[in-house]
PDB file of N, CA and C in Angstrom:
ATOM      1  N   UNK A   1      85.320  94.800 109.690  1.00  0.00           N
ATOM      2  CA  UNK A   1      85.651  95.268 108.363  1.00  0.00           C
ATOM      3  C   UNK A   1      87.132  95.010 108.063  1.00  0.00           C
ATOM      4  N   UNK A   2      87.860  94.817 109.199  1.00  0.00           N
ATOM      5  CA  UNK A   2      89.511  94.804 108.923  1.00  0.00           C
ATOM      6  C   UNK A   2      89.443  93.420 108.487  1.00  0.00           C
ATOM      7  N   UNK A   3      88.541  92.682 108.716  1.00  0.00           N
ATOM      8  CA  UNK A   3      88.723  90.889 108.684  1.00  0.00           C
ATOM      9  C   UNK A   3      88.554  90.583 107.120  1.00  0.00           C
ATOM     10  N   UNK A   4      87.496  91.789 106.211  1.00  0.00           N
ATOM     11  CA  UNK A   4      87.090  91.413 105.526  1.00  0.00           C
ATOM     12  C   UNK A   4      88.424  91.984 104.457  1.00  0.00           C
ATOM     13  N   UNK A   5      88.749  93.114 104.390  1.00  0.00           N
ATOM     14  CA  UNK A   5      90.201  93.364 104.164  1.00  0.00           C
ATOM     15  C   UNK A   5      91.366  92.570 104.087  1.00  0.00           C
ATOM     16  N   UNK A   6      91.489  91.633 105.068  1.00  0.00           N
ATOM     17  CA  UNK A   6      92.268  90.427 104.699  1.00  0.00           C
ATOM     18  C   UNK A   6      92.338  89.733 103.896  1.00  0.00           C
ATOM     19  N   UNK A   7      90.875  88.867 103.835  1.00  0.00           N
ATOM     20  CA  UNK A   7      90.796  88.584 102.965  1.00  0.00           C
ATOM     21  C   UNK A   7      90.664  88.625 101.865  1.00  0.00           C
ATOM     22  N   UNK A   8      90.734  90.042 101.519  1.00  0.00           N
ATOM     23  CA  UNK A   8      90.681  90.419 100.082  1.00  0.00           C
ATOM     24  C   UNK A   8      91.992  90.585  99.509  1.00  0.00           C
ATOM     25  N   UNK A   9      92.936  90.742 100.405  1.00  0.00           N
ATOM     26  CA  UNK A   9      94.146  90.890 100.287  1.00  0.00           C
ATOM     27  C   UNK A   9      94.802  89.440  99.980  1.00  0.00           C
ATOM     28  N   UNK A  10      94.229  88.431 100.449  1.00  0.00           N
ATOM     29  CA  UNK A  10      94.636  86.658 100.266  1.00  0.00           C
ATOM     30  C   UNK A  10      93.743  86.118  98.583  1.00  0.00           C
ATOM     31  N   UNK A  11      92.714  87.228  98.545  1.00  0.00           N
ATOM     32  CA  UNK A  11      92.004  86.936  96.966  1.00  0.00           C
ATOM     33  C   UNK A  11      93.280  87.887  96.115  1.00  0.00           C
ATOM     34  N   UNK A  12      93.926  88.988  96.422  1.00  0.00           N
ATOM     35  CA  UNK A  12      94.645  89.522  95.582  1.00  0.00           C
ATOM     36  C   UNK A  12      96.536  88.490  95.343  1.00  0.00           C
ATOM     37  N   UNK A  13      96.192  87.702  96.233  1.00  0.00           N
ATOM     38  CA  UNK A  13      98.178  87.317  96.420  1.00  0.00           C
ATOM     39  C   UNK A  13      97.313  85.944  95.525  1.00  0.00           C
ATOM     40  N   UNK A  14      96.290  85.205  95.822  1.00  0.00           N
ATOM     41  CA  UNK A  14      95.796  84.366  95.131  1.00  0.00           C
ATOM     42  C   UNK A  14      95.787  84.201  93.440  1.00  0.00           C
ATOM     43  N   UNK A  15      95.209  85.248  92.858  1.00  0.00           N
ATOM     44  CA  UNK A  15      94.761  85.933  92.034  1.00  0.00           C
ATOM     45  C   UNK A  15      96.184  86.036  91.168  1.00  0.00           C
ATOM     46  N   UNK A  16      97.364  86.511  91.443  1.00  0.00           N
ATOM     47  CA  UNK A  16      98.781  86.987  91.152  1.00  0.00           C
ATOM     48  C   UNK A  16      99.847  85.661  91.126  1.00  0.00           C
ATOM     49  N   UNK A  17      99.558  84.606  92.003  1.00  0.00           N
ATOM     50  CA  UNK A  17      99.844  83.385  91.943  1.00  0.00           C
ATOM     51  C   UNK A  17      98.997  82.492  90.863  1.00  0.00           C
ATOM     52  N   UNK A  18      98.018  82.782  90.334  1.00  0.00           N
ATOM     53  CA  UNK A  18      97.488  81.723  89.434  1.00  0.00           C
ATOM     54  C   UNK A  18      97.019  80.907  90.422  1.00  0.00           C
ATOM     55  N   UNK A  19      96.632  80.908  91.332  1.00  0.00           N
ATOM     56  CA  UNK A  19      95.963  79.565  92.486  1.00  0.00           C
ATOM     57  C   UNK A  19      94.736  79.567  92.569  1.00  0.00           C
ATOM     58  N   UNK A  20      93.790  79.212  91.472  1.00  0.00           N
ATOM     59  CA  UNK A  20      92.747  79.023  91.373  1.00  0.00           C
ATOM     60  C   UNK A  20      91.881  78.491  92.568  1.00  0.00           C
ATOM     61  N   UNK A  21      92.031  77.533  93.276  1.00  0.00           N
ATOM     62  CA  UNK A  21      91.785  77.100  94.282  1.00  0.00           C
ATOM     63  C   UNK A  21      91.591  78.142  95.407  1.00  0.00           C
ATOM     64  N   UNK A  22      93.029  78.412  95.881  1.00  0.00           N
ATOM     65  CA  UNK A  22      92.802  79.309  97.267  1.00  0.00           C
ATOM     66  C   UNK A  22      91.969  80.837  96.769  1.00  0.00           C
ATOM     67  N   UNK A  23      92.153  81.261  95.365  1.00  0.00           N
ATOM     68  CA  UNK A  23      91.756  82.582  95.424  1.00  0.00           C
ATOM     69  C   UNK A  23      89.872  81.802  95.118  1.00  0.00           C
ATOM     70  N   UNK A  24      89.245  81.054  94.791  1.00  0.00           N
ATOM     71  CA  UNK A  24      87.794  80.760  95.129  1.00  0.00           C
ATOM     72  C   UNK A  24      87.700  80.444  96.313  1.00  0.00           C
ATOM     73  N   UNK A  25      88.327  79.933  97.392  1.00  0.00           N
ATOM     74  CA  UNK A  25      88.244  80.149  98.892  1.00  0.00           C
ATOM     75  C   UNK A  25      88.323  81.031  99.575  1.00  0.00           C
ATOM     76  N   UNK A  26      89.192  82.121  99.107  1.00  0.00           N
ATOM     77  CA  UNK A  26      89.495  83.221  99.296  1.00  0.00           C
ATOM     78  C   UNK A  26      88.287  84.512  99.193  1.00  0.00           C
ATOM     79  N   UNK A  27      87.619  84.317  98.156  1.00  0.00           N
ATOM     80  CA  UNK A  27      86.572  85.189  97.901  1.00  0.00           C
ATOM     81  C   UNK A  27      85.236  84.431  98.147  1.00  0.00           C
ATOM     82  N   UNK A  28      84.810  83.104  98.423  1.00  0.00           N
ATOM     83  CA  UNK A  28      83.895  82.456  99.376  1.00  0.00           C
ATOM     84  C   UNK A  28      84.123  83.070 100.709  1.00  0.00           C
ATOM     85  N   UNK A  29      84.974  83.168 101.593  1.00  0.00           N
ATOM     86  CA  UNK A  29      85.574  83.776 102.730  1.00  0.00           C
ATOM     87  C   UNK A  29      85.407  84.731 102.716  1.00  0.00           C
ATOM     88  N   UNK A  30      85.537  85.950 101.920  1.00  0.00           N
ATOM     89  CA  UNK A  30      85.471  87.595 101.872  1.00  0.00           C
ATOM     90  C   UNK A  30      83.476  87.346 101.668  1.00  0.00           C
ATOM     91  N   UNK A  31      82.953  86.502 101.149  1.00  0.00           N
ATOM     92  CA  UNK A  31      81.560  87.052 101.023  1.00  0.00           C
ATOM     93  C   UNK A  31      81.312  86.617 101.926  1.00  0.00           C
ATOM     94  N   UNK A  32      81.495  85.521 102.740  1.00  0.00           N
ATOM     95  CA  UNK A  32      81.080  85.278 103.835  1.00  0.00           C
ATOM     96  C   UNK A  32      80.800  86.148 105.181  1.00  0.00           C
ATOM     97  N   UNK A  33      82.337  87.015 105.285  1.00  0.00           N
ATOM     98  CA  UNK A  33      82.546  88.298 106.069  1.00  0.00           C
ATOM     99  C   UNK A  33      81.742  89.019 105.768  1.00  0.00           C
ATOM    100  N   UNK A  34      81.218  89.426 104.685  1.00  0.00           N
ATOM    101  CA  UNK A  34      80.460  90.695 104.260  1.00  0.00           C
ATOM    102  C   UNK A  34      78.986  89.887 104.329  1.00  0.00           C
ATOM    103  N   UNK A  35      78.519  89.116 104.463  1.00  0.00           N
ATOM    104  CA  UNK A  35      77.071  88.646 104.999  1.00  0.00           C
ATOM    105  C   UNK A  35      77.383  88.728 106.331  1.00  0.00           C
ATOM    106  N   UNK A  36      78.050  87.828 106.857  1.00  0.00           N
ATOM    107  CA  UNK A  36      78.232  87.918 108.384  1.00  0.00           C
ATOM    108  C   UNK A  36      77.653  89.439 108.924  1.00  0.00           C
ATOM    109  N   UNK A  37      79.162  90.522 108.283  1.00  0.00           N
ATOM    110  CA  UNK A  37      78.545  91.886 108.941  1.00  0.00           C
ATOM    111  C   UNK A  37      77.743  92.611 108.390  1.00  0.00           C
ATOM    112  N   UNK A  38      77.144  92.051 107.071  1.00  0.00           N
ATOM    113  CA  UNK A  38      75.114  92.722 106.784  1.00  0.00           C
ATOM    114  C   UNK A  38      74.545  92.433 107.927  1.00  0.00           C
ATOM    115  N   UNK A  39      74.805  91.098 108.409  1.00  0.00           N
ATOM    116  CA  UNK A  39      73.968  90.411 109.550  1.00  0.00           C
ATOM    117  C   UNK A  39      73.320  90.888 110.899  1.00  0.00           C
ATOM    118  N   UNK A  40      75.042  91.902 111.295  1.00  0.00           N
ATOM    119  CA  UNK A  40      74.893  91.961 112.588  1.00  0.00           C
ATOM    120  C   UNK A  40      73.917  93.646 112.816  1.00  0.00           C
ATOM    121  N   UNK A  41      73.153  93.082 113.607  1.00  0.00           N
ATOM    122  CA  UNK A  41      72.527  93.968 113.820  1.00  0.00           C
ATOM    123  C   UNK A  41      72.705  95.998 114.659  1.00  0.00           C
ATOM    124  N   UNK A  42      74.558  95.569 115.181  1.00  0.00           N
ATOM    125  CA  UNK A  42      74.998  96.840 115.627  1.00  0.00           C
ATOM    126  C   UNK A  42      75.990  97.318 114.212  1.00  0.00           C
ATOM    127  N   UNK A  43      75.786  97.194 113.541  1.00  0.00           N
ATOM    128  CA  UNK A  43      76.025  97.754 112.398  1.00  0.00           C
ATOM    129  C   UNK A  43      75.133  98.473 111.447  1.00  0.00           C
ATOM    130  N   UNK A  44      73.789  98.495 111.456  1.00  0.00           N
ATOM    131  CA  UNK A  44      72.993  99.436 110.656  1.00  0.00           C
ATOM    132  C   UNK A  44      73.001 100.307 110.448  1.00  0.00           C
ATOM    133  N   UNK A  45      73.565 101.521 111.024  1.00  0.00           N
ATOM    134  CA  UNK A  45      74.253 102.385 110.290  1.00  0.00           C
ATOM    135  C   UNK A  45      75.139 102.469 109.486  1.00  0.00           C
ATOM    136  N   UNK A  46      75.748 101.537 109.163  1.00  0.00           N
ATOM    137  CA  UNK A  46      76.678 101.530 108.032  1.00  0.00           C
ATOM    138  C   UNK A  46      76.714 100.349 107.083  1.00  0.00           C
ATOM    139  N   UNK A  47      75.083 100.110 107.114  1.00  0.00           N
ATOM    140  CA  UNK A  47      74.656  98.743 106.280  1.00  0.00           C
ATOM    141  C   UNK A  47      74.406  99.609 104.814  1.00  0.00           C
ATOM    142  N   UNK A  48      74.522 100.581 104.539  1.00  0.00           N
ATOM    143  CA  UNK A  48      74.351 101.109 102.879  1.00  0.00           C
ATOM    144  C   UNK A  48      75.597 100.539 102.460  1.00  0.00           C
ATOM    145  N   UNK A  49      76.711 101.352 103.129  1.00  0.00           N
ATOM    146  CA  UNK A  49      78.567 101.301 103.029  1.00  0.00           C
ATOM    147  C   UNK A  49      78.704  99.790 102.668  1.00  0.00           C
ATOM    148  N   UNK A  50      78.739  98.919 103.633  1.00  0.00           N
ATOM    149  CA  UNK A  50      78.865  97.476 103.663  1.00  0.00           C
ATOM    150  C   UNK A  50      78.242  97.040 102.483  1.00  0.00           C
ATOM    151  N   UNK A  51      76.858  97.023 102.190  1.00  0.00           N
ATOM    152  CA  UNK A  51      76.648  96.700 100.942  1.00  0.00           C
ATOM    153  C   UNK A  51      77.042  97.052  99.671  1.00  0.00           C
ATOM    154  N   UNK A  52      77.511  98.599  99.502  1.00  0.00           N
ATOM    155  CA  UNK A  52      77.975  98.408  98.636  1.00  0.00           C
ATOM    156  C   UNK A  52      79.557  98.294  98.415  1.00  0.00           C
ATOM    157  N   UNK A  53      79.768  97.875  99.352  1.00  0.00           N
ATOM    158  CA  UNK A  53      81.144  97.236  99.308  1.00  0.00           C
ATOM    159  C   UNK A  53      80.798  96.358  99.241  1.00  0.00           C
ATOM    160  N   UNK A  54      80.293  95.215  99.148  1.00  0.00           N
ATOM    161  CA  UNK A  54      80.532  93.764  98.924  1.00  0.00           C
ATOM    162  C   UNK A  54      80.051  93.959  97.111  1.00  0.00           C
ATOM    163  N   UNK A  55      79.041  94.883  96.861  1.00  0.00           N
ATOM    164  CA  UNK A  55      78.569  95.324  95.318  1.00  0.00           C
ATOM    165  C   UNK A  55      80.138  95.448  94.682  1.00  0.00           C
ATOM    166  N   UNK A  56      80.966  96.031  94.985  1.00  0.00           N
ATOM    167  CA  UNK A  56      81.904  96.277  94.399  1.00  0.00           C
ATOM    168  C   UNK A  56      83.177  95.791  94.302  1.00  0.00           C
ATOM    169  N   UNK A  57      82.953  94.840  95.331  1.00  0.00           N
ATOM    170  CA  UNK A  57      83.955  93.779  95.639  1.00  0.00           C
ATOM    171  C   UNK A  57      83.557  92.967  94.515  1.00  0.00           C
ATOM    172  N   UNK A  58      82.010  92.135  94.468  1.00  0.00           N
ATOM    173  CA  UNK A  58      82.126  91.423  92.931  1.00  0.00           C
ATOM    174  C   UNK A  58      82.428  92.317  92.232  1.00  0.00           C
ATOM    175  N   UNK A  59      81.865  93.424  91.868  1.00  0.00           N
ATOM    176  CA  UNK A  59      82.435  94.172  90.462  1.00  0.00           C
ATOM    177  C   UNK A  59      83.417  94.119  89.841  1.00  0.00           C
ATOM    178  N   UNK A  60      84.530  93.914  90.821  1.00  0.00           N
ATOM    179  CA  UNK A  60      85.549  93.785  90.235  1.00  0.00           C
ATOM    180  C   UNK A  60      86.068  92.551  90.296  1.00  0.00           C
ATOM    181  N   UNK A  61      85.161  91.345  90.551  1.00  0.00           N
ATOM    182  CA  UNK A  61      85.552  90.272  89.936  1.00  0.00           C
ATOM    183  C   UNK A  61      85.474  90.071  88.270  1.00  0.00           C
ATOM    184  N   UNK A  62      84.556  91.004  88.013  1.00  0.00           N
ATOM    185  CA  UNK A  62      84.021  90.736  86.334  1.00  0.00           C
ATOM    186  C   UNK A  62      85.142  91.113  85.458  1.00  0.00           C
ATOM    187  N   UNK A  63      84.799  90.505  84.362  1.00  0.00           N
ATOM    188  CA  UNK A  63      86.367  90.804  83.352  1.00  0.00           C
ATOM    189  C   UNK A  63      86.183  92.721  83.190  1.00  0.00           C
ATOM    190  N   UNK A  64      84.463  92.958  82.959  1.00  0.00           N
ATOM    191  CA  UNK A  64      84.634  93.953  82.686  1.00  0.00           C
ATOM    192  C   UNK A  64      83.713  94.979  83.874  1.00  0.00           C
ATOM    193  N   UNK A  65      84.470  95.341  84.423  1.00  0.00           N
ATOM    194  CA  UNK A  65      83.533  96.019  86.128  1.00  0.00           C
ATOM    195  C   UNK A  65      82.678  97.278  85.606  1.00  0.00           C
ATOM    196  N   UNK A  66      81.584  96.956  86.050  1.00  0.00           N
ATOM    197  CA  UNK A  66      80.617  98.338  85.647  1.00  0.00           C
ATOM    198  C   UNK A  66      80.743  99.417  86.406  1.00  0.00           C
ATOM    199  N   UNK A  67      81.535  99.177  87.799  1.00  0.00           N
ATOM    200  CA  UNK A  67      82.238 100.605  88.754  1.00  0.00           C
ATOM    201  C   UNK A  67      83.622 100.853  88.384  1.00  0.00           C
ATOM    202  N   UNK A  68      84.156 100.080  86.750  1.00  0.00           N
ATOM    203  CA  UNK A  68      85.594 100.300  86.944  1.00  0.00           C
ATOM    204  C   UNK A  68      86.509 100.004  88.227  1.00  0.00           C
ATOM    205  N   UNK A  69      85.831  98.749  89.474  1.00  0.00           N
ATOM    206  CA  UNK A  69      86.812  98.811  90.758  1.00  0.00           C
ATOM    207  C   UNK A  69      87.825  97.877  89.678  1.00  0.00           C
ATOM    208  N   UNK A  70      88.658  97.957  90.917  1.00  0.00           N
ATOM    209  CA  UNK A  70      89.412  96.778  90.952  1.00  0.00           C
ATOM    210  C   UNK A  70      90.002  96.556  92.422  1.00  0.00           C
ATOM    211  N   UNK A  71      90.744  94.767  92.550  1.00  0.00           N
ATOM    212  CA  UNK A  71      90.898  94.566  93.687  1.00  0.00           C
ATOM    213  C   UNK A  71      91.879  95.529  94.424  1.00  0.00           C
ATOM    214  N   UNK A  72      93.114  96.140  93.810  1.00  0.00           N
ATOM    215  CA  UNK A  72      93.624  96.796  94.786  1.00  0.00           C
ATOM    216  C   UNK A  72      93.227  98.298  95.243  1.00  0.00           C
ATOM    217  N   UNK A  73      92.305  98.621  94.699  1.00  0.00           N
ATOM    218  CA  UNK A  73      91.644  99.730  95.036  1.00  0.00           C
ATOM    219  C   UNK A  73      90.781  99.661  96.271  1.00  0.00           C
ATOM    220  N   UNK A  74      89.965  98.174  96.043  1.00  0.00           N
ATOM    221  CA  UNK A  74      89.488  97.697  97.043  1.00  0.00           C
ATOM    222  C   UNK A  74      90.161  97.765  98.769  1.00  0.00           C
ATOM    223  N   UNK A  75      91.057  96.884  98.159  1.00  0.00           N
ATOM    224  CA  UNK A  75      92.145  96.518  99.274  1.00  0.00           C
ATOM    225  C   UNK A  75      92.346  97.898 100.380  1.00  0.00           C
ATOM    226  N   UNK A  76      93.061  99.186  99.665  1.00  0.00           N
ATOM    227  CA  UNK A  76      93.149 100.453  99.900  1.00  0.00           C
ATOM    228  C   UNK A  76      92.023 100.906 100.693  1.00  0.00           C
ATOM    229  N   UNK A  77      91.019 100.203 100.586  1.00  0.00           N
ATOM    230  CA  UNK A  77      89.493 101.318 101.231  1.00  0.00           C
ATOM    231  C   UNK A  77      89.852 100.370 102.548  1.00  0.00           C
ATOM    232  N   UNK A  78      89.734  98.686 102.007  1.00  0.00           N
ATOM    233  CA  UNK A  78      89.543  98.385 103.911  1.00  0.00           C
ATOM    234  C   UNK A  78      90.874  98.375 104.599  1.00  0.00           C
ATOM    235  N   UNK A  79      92.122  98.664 104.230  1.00  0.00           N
ATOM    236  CA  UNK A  79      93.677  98.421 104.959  1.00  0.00           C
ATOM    237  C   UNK A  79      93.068 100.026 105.896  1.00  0.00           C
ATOM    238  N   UNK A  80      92.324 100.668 105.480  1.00  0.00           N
ATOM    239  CA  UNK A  80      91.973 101.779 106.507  1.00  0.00           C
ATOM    240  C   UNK A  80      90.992 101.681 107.850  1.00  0.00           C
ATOM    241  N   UNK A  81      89.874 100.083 107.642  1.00  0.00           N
ATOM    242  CA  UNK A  81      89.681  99.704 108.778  1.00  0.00           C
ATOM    243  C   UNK A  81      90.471  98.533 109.413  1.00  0.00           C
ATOM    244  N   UNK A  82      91.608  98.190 109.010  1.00  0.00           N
ATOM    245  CA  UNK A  82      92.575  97.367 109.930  1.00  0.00           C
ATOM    246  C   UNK A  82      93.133  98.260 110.460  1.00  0.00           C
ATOM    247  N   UNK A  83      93.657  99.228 110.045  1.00  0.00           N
ATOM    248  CA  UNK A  83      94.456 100.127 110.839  1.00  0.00           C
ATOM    249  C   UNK A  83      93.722 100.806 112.263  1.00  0.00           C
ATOM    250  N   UNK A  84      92.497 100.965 111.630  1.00  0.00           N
ATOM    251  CA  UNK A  84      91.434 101.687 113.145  1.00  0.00           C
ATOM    252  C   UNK A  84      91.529 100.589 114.052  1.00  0.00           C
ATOM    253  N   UNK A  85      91.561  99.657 113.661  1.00  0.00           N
ATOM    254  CA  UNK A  85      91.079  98.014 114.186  1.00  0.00           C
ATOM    255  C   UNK A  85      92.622  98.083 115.469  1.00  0.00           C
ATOM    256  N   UNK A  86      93.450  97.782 114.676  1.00  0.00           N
ATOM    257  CA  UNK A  86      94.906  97.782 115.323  1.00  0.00           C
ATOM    258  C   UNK A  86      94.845  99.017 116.125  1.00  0.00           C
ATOM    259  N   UNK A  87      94.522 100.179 116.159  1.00  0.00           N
ATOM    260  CA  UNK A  87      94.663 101.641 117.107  1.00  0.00           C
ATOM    261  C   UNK A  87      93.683 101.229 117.715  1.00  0.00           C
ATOM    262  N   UNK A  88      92.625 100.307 117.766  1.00  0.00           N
ATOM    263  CA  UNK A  88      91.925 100.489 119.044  1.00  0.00           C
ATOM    264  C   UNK A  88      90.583 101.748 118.489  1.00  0.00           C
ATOM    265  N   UNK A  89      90.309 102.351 117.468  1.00  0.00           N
ATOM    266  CA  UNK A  89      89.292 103.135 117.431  1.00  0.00           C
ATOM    267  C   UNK A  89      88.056 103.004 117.374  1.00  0.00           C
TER     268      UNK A  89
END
């Protein structure tokens, strides 16, 4: 989950730069992470969470988000599993 956090964080510096390019690589990459870990099978307990985090990750691609997210709100939820990630929890 910290991986997928990154990259959402490289769709937000993308996004702020006008770099059309890296920020559609950027968020190809973040969905990728978030299929990857639908995928894995020691994660099912927290396959509701995951999904709807990736639900809301597009959401707030849309001009107009039907959860009201947006990316740095986003960002904020997973910089809390890099940090577990980095402590080792």
């Amino acid at each position: 989950m910290g991986n997928i956090g990154t990259e959402i964080g490289r769709v937000i510096r993308a996004k702020k730069q006008n770099d059309n390019v890296s920020f559609i690589n950027a968020v190809d990459r973040t969905l990728e992470l978030f299929d990857l870990t639908i995928s894995d099978r020691n994660r099912r307990g927290q396959l509701k969470e995951i999904v709807r985090a990736r639900e809301v990750f597009l959401d707030s691609l849309e001009e107009s988000p039907e959860y009201r997210s947006n990316l740095v709100e986003i960002d904020k939820y997973f910089m809390h599993f890099a940090m577990a990630a980095r402590l080792n929890l």
